[in-house]
N, C-alpha and C. Protein backbone atom coordinates (compact mmCIF):
# COMPACT_ATOMS: atom_id res chain seq x y z
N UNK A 1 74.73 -8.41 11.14
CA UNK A 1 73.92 -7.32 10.65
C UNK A 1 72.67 -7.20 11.50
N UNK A 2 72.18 -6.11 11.62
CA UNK A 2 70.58 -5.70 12.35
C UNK A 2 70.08 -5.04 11.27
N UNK A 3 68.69 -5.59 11.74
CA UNK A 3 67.25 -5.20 11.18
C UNK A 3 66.87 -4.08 12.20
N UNK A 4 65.99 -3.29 11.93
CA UNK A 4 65.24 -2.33 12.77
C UNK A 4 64.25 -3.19 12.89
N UNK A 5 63.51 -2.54 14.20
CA UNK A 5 62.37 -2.63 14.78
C UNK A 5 61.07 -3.04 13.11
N UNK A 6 60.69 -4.00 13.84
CA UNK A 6 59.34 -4.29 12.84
C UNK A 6 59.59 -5.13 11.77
N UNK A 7 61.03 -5.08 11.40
CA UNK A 7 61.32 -5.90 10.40
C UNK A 7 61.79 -4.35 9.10
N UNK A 8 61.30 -3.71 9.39
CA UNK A 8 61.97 -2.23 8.25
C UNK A 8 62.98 -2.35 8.18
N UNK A 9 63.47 -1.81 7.06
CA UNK A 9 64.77 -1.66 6.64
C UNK A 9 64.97 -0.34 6.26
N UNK A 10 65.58 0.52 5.73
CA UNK A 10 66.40 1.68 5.67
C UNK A 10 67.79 1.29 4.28
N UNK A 11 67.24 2.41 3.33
CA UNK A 11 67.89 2.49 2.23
C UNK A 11 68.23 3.70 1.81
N UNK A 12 70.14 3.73 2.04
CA UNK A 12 70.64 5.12 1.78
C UNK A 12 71.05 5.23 0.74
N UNK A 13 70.64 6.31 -0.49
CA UNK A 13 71.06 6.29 -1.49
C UNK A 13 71.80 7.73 -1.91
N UNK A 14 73.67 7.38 -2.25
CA UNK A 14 74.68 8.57 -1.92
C UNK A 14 75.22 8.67 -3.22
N UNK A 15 75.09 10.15 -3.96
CA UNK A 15 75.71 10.17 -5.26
C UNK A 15 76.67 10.57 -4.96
N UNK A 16 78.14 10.31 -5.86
CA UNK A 16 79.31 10.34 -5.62
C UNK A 16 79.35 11.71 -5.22
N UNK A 17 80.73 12.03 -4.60
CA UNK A 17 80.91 13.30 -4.10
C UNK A 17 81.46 13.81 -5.65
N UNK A 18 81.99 15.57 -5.21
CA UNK A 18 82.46 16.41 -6.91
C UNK A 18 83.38 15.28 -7.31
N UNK A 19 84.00 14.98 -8.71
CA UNK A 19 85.04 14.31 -9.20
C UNK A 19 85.40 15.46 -9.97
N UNK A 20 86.81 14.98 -10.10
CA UNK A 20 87.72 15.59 -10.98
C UNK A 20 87.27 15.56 -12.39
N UNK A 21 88.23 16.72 -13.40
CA UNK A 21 87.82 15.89 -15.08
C UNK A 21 89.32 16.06 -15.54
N UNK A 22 89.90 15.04 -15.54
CA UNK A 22 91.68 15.39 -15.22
C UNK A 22 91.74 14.60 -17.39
N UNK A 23 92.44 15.67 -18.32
CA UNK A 23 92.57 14.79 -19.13
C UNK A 23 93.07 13.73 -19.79
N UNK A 24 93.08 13.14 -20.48
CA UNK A 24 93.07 11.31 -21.07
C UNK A 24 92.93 10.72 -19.77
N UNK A 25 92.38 10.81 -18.41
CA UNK A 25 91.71 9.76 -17.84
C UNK A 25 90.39 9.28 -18.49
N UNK A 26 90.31 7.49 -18.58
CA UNK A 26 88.64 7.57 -18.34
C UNK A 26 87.43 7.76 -17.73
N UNK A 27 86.58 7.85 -18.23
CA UNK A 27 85.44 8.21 -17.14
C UNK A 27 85.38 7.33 -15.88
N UNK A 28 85.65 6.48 -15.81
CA UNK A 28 85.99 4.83 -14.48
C UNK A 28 86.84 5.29 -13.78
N UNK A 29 87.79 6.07 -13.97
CA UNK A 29 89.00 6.20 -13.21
C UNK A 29 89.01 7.82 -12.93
N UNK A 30 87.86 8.66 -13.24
CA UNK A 30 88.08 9.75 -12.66
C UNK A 30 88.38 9.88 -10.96
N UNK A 31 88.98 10.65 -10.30
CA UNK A 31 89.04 10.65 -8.94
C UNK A 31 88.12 12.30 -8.79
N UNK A 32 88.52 11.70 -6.99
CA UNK A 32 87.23 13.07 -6.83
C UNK A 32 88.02 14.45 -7.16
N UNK A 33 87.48 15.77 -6.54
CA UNK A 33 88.11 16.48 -7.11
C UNK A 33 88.46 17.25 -5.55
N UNK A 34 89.15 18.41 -5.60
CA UNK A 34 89.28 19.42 -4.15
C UNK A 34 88.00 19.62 -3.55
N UNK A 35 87.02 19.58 -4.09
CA UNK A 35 85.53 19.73 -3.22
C UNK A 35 84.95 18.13 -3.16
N UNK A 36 85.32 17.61 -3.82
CA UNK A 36 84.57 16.18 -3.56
C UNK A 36 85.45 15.23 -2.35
N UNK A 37 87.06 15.89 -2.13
CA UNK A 37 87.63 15.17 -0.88
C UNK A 37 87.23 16.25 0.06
N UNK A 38 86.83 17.29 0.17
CA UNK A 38 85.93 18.21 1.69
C UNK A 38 84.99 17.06 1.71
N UNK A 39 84.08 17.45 0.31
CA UNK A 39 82.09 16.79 1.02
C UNK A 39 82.60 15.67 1.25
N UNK A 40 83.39 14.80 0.75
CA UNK A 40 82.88 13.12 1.15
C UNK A 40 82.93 13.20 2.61
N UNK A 41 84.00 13.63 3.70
CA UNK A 41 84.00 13.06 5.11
C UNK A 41 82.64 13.82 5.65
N UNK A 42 82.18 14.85 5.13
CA UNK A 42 80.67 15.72 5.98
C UNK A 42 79.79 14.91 5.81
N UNK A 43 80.05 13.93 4.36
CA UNK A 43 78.48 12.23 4.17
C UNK A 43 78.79 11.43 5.17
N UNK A 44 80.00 11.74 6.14
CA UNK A 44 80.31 10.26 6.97
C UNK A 44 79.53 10.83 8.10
N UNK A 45 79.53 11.99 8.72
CA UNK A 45 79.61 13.16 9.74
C UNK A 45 78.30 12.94 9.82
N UNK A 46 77.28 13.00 8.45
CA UNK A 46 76.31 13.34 8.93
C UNK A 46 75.60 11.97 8.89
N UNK A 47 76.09 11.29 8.35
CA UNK A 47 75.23 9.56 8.73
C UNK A 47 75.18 9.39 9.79
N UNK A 48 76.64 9.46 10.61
CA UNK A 48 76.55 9.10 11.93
C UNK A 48 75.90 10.47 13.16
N UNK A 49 75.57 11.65 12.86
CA UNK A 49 74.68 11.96 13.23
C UNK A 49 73.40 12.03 13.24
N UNK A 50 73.42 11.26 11.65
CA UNK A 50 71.71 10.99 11.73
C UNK A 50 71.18 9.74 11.89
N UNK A 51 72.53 8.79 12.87
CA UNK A 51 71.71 7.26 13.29
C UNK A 51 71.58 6.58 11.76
N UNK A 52 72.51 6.80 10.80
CA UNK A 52 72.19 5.64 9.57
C UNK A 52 73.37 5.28 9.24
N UNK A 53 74.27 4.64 10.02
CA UNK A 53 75.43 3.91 9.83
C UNK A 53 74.31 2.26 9.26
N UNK A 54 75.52 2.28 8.25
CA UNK A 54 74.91 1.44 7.10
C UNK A 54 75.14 -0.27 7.66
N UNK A 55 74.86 -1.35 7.65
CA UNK A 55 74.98 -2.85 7.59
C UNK A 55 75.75 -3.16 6.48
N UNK A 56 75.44 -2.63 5.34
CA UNK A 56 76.18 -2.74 4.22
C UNK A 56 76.25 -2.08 3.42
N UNK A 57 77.44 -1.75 2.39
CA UNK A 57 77.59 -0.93 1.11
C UNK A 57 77.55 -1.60 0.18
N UNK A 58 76.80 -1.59 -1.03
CA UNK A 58 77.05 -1.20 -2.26
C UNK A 58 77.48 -0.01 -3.12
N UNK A 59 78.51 -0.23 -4.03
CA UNK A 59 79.66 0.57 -4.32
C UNK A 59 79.58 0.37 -6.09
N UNK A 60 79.66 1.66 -6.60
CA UNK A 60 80.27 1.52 -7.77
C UNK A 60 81.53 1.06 -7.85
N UNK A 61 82.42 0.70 -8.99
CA UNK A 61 83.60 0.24 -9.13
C UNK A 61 83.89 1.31 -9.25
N UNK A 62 83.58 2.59 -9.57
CA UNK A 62 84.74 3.78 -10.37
C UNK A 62 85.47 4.18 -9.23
N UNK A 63 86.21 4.81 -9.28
CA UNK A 63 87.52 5.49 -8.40
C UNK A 63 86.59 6.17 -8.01
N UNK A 64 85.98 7.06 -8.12
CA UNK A 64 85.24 8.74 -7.49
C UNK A 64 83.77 7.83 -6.30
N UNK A 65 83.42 6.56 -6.37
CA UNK A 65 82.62 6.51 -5.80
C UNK A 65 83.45 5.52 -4.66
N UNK A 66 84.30 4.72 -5.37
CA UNK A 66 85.03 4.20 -4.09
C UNK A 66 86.34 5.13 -2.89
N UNK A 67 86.17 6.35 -3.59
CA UNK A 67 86.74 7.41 -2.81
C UNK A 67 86.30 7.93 -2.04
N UNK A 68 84.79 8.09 -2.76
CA UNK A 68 83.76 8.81 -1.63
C UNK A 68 83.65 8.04 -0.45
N UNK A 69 82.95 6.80 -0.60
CA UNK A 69 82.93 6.09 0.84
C UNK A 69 83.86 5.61 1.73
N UNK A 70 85.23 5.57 1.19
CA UNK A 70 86.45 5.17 1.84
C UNK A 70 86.52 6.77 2.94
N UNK A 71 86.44 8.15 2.17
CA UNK A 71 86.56 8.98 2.73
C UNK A 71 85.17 9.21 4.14
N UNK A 72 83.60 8.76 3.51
CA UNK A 72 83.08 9.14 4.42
C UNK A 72 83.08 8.06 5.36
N UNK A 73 83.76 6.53 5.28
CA UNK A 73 82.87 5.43 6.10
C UNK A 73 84.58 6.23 7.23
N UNK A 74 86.05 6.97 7.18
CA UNK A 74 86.55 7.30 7.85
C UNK A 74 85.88 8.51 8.79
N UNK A 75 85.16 8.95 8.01
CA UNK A 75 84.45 10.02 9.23
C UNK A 75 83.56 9.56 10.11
N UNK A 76 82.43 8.72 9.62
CA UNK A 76 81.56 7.88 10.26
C UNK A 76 81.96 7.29 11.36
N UNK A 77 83.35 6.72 11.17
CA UNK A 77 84.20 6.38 12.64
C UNK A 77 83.55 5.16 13.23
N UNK A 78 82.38 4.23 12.25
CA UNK A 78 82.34 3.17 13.06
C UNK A 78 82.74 2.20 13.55
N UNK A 79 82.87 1.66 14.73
CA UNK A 79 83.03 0.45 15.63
C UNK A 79 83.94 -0.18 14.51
N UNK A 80 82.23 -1.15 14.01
CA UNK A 80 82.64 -2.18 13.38
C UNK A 80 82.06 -1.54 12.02
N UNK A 81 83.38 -1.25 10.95
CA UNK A 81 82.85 -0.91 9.57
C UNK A 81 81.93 -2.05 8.39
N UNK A 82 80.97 -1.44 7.92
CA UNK A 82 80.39 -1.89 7.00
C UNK A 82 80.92 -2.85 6.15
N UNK A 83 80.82 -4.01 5.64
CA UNK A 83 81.19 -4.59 4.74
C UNK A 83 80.42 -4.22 3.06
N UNK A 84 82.27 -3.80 2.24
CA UNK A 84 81.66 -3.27 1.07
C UNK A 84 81.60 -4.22 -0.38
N UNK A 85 80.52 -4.09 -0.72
CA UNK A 85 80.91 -4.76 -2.16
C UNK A 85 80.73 -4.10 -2.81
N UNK A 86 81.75 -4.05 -3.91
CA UNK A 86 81.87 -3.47 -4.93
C UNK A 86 81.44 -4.44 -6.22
N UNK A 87 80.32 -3.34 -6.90
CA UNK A 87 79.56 -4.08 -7.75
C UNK A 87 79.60 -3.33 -9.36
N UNK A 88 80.42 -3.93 -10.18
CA UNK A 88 80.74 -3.27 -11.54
C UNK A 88 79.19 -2.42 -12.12
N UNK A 89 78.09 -3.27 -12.01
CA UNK A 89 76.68 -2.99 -12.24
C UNK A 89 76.08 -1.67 -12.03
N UNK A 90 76.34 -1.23 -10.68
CA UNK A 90 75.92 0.21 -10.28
C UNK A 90 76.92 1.38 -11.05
N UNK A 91 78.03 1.09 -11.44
CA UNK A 91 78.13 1.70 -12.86
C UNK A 91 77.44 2.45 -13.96
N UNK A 92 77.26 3.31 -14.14
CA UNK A 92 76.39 4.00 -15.23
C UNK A 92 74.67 3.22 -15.26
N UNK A 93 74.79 2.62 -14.37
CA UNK A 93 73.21 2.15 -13.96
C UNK A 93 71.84 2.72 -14.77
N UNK A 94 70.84 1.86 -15.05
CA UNK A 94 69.57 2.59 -14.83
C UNK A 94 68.82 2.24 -13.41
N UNK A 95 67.91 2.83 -13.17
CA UNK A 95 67.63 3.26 -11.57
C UNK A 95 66.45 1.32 -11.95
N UNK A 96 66.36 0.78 -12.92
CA UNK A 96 65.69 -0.84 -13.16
C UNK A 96 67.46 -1.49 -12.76
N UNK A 97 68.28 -1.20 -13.19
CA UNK A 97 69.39 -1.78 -12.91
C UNK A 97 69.71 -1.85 -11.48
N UNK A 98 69.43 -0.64 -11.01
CA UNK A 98 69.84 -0.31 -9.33
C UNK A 98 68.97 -1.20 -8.95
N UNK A 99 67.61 -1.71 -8.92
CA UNK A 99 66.90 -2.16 -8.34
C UNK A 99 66.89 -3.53 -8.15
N UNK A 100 67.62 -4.21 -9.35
CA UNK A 100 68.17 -5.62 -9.12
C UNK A 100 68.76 -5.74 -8.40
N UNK A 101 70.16 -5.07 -8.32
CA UNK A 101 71.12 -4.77 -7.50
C UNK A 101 70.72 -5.26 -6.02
N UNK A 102 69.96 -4.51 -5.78
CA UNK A 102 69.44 -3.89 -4.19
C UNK A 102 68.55 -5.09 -3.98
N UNK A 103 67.95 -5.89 -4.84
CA UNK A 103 67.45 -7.22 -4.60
C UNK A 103 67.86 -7.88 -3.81
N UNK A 104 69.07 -8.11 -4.34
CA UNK A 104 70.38 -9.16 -4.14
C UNK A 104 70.39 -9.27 -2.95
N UNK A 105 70.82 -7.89 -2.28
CA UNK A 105 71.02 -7.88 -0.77
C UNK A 105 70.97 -8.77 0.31
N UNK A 106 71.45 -9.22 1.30
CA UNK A 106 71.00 -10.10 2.41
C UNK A 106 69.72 -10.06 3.48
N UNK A 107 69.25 -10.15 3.34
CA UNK A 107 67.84 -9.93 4.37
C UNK A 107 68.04 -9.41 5.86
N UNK A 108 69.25 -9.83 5.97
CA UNK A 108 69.41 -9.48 7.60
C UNK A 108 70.35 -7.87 7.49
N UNK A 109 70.63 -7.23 5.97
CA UNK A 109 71.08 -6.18 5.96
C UNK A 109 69.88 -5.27 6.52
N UNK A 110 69.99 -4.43 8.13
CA UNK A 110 68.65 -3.76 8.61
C UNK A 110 68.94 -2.03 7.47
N UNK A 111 69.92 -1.89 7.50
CA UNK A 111 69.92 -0.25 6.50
C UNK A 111 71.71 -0.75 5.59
N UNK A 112 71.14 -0.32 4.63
CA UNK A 112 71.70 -0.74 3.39
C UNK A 112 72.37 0.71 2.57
N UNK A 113 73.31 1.03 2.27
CA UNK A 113 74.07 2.29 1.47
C UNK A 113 74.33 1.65 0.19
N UNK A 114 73.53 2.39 -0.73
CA UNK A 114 74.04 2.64 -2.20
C UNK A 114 74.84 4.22 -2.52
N UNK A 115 76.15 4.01 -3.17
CA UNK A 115 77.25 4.87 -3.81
C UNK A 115 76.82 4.27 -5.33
N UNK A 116 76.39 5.87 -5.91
CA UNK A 116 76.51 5.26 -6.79
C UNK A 116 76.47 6.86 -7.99
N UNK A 117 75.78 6.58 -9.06
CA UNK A 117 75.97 7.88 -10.38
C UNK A 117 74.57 8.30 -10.82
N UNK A 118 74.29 9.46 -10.81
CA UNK A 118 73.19 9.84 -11.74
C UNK A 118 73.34 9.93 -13.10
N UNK A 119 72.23 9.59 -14.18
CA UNK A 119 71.16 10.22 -13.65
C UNK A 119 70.37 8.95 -12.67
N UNK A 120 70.85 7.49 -12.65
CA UNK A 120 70.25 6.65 -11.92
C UNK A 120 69.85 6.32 -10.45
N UNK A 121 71.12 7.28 -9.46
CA UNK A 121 70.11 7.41 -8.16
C UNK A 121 69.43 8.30 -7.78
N UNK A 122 68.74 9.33 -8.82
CA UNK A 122 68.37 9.79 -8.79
C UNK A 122 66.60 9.15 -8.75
N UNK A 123 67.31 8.64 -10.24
CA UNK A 123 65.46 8.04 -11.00
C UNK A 123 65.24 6.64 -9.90
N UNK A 124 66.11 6.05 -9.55
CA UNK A 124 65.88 5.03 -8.45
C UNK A 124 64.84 5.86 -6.95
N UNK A 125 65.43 6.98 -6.85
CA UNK A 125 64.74 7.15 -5.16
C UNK A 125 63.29 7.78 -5.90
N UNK A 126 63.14 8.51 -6.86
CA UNK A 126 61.94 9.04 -7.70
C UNK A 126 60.87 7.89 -8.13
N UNK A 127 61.52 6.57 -8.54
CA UNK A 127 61.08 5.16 -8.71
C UNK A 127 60.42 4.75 -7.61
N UNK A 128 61.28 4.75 -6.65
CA UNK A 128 60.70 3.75 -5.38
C UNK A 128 59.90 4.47 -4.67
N UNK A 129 59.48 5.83 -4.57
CA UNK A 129 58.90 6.85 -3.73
C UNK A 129 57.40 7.23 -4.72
N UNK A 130 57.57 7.04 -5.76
CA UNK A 130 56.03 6.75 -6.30
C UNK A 130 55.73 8.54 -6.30
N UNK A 131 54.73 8.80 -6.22
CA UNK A 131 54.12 10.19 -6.34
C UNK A 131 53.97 10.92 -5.13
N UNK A 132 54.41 10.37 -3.96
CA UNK A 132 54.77 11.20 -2.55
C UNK A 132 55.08 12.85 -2.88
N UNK A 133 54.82 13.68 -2.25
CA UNK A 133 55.29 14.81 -2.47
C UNK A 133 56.12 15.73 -1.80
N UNK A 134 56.57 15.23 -0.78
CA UNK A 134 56.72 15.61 0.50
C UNK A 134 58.12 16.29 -0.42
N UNK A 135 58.21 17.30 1.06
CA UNK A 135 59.23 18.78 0.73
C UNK A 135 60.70 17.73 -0.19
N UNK A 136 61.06 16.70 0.79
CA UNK A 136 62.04 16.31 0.66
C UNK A 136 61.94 15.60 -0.68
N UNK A 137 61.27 15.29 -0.45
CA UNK A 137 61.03 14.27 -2.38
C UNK A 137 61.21 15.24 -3.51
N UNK A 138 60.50 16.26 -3.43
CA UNK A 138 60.47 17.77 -4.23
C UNK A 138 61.94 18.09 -4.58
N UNK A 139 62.64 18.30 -3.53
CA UNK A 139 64.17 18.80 -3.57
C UNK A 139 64.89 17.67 -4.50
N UNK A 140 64.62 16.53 -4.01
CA UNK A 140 65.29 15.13 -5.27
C UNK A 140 64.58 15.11 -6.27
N UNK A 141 63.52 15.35 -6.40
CA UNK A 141 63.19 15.43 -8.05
C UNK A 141 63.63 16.69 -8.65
N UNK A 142 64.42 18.14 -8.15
CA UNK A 142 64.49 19.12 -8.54
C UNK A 142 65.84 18.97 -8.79
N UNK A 143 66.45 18.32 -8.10
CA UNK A 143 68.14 18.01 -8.16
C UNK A 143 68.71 17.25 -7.44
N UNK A 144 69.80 16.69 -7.76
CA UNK A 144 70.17 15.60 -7.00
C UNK A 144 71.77 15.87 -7.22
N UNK A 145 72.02 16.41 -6.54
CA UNK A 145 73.73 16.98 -6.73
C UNK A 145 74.79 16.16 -6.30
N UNK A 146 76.15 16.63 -6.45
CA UNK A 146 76.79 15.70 -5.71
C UNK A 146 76.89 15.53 -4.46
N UNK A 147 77.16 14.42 -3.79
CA UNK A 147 77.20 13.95 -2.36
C UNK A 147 75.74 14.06 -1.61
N UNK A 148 74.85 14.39 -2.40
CA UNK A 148 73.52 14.22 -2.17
C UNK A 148 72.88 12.76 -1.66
N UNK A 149 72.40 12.73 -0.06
CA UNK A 149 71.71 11.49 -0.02
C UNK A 149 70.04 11.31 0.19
N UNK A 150 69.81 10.06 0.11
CA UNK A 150 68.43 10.27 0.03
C UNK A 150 68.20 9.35 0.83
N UNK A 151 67.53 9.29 2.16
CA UNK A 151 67.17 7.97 2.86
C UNK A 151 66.05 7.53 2.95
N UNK A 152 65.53 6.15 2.89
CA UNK A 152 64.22 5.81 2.18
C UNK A 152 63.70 4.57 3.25
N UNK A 153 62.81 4.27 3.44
CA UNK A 153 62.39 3.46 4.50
C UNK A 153 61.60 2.28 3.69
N UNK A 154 61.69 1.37 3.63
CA UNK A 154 60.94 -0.02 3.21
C UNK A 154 60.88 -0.90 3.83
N UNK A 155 59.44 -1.23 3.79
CA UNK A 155 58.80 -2.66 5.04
C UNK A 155 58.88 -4.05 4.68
N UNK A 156 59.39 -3.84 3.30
CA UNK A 156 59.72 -5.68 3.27
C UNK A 156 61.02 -6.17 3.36
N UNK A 157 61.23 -7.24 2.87
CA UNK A 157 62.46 -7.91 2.10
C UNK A 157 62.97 -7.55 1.30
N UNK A 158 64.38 -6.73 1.00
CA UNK A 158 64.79 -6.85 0.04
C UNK A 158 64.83 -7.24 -1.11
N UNK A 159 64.47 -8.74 -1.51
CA UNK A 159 64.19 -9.36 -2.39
C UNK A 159 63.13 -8.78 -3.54
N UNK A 160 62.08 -8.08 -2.57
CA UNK A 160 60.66 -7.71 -3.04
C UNK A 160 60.82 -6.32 -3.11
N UNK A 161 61.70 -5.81 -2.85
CA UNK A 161 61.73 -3.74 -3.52
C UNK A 161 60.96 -3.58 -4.38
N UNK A 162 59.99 -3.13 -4.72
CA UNK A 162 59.30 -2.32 -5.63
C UNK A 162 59.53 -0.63 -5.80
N UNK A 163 58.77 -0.59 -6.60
CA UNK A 163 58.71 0.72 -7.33
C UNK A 163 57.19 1.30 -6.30
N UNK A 164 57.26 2.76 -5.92
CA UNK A 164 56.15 3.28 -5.44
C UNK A 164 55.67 2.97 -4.37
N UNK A 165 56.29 2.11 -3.16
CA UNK A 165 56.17 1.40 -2.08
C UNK A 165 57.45 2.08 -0.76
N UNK A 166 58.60 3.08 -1.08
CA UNK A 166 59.42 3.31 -0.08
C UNK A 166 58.64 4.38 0.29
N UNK A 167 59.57 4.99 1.33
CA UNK A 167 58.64 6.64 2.27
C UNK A 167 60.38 7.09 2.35
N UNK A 168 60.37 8.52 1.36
CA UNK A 168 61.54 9.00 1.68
C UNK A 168 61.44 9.92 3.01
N UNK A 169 61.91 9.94 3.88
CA UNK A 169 62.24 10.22 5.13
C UNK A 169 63.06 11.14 5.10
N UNK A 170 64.33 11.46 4.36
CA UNK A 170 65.07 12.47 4.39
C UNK A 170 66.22 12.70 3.08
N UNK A 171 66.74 13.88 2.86
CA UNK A 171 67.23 14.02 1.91
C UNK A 171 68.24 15.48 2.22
N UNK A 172 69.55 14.76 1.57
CA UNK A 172 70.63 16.56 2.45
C UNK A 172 71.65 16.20 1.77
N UNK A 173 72.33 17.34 1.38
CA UNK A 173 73.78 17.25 0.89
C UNK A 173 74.75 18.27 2.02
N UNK A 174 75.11 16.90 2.09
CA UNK A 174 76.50 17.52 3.38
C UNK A 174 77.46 18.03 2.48
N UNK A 175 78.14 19.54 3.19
CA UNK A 175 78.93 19.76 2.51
C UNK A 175 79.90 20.11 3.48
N UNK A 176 81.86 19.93 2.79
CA UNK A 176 82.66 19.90 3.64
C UNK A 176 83.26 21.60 4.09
């Protein structure tokens, strides 16, 4: 794994692409839907045009979020793919739940991808970005749609994530 320059790290946070609502499935096992298999490969497309191929994933367990990244880490087309864990936790999350999570992490992860569900990555990037106002922060506090990412910059350790301490840097929903 690499660190960036300075010791920063880089935290992508990707709400599942559209899912299906197919009936007597459960909510865990929804899959995506005809627009959520377009957007997912345009989240791979545009990571790797925007230089944030991930060190590592964290993954919901549900079908619709392990679809999404299977679909975008194939567009992304990297080298050497990300190693994913799939973590039951990021599940119906609160954005205090996400944040344990993202604790955990390895230190030498330099940019880190969370897949995961609102309303919690939502309130997670709104959490960690504190009262910033910037255009892009505006647009995630106004909505956070599907396949929506949010990329966030933090100067410590993982370990030490706080609340009100990231700089969101950018925010876009690729669509397919």
């Amino acid at each position: 794994m690499r660190r960036r320059a300075g010791g920063a790290r880089r935290l992508v946070v990707l709400r599942h692409a559209k899912s299906a609502w197919p009936p007597d499935v459960p909510d865990h096992e929804r899959p995506l839907g005809p627009r959520g298999r377009r957007d997912a490969p345009a989240v791979g497309r545009w990571l790797r045009e925007a230089g944030h191929t991930p060190d590592l994933v964290i993954c919901s367990t549900s079908r619709r979020t392990r679809e999404t990244w299977e679909l975008a880490a194939e567009a992304l087309g990297a080298r050497a793919p990300a190693p994913v864990r799939l973590d039951e936790r990021v599940y119906a999350a609160t954005a205090r739940a996400l944040l344990d999570v993202l604790r955990e992490a390895p230190e030498d992860a330099g940019t880190l991808l969370l897949v995961g569900h609102n309303p919690g990555v939502q309130d997670l990037v709104l959490r960690l970005t504190g009262e910033a106002r910037a255009d892009a922060l505006l647009r995630a506090a106004d909505k956070f749609p599907t396949s929506a990412l949010a990329v966030l910059a933090w100067p410590g350790p993982w370990s030490s994530l706080t609340p009100e301490h990231a700089r969101l840097d950018d925010f876009a929903v690729p669509r397919g």
